[in-house]
C-alpha atoms as a PDB file:
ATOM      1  CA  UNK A   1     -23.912  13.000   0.846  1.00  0.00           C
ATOM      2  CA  UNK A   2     -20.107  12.385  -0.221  1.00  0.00           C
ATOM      3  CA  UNK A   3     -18.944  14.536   2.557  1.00  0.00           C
ATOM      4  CA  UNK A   4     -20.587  12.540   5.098  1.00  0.00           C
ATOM      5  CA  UNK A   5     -19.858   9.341   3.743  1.00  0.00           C
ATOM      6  CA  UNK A   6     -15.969  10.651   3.503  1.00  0.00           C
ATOM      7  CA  UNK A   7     -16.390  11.458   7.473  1.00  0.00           C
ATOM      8  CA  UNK A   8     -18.014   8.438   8.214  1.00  0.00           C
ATOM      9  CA  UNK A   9     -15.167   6.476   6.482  1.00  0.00           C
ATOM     10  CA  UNK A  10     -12.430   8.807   8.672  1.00  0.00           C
ATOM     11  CA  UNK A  11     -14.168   8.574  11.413  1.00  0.00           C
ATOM     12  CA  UNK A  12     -14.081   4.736  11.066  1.00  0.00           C
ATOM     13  CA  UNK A  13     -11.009   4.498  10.424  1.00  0.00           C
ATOM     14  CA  UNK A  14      -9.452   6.665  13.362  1.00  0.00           C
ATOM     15  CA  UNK A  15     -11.699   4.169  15.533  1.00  0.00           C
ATOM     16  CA  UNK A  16      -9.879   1.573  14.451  1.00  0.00           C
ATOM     17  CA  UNK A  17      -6.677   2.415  15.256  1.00  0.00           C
ATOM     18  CA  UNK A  18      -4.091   0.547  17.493  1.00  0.00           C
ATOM     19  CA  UNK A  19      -2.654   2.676  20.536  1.00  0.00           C
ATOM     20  CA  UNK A  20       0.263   3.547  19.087  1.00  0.00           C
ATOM     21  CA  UNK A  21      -0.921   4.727  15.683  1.00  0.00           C
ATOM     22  CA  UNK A  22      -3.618   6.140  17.467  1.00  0.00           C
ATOM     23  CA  UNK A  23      -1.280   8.628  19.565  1.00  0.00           C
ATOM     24  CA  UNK A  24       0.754   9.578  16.594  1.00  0.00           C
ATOM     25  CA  UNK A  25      -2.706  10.548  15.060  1.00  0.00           C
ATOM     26  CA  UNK A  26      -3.664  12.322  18.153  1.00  0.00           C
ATOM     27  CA  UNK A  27      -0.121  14.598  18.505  1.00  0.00           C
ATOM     28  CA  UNK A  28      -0.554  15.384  14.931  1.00  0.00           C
ATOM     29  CA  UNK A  29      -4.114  16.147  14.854  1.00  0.00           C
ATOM     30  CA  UNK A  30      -3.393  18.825  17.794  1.00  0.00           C
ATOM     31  CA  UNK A  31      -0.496  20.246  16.618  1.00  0.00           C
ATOM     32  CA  UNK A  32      -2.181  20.903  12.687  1.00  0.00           C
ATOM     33  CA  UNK A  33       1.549  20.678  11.223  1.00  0.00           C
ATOM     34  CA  UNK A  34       4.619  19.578  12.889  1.00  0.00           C
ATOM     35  CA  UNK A  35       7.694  18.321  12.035  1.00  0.00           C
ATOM     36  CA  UNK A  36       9.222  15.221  12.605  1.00  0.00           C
ATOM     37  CA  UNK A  37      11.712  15.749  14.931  1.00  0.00           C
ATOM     38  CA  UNK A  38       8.863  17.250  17.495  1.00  0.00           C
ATOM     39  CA  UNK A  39       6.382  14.441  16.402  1.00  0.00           C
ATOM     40  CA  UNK A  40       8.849  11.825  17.569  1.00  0.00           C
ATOM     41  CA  UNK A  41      10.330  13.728  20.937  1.00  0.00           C
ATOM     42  CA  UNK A  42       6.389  14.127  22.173  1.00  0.00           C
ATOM     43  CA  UNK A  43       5.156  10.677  20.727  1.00  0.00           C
ATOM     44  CA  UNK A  44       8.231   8.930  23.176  1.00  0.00           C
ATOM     45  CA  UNK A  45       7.064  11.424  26.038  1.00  0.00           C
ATOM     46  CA  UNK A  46       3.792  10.436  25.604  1.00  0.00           C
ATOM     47  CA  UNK A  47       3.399   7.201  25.054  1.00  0.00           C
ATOM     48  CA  UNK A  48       4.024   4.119  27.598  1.00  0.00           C
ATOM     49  CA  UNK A  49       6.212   2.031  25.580  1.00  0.00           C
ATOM     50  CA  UNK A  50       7.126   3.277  23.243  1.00  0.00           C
ATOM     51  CA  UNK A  51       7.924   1.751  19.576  1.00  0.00           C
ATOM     52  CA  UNK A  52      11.021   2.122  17.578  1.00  0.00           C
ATOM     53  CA  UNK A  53      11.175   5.168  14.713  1.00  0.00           C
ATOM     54  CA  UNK A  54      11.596   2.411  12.557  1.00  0.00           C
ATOM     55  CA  UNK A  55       8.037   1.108  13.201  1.00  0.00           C
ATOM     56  CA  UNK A  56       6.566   4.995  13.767  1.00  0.00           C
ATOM     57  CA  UNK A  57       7.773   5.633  10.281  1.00  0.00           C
ATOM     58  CA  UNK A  58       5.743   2.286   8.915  1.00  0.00           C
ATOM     59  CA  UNK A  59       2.919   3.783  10.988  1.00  0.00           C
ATOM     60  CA  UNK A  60       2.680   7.110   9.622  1.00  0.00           C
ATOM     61  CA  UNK A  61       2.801   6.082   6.299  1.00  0.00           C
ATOM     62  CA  UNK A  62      -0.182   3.907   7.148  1.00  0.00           C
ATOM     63  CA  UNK A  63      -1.988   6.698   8.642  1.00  0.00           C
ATOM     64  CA  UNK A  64      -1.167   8.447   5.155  1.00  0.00           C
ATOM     65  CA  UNK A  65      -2.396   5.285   3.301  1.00  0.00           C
ATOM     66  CA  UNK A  66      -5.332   5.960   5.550  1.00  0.00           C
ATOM     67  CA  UNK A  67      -6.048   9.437   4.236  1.00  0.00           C
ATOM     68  CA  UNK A  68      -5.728  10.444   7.813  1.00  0.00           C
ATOM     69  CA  UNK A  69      -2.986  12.519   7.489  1.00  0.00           C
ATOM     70  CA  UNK A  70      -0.822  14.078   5.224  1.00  0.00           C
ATOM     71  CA  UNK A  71       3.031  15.101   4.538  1.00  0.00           C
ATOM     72  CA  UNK A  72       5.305  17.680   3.218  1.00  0.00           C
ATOM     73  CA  UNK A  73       8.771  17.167   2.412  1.00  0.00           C
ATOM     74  CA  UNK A  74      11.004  14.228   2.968  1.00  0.00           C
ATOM     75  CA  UNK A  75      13.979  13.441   5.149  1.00  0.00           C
ATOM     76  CA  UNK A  76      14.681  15.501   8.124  1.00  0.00           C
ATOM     77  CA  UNK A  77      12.610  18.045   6.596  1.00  0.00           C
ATOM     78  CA  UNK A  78       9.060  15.927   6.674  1.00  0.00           C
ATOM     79  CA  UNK A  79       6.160  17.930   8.077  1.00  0.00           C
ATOM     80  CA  UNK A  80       2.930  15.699   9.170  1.00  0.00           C
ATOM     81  CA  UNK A  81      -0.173  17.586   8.564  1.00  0.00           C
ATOM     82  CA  UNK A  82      -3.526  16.556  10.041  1.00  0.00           C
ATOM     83  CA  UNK A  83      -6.191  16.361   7.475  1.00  0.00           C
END
């Protein structure tokens, strides 16, 4: 029963998400584990206008308030894993 509720609560939650955080969900979610450096290079390919670092970083660590992702590391050595 906790495991559902706990997917029910993620799965919420992703459906929620703006189009930005959405996409930097996404990339992360399909890469498993990636580094910053690549997270930020495919999120500006991807995405149609994109936002400054500056906000990306107050995104992912609103994803990670979320519980939908996780991190490794700090500075240029911060991994983003999908959880």
């Amino acid at each position: 029963m906790e495991n559902k509720a706990y997917a029910d609560m993620h799965a919420h939650r992703v459906q929620e998400l703006d189009t930005d955080k959405r996409l930097l969900y996404e990339i992360i979610q399909e890469a498993g584990e990636i580094d910053a450096g690549t997270l930020h290079s495919r999120y500006e390919n991807q995405a149609q206008d994109p936002v400054a670092r500056s906000a990306r970083r107050k995104y992912l660590g609103r994803l990670g308030d979320y519980d939908l992702i996780d991190t490794t590391g700090n500075g240029k050595g911060k991994r983003y894993l999908g959880s």
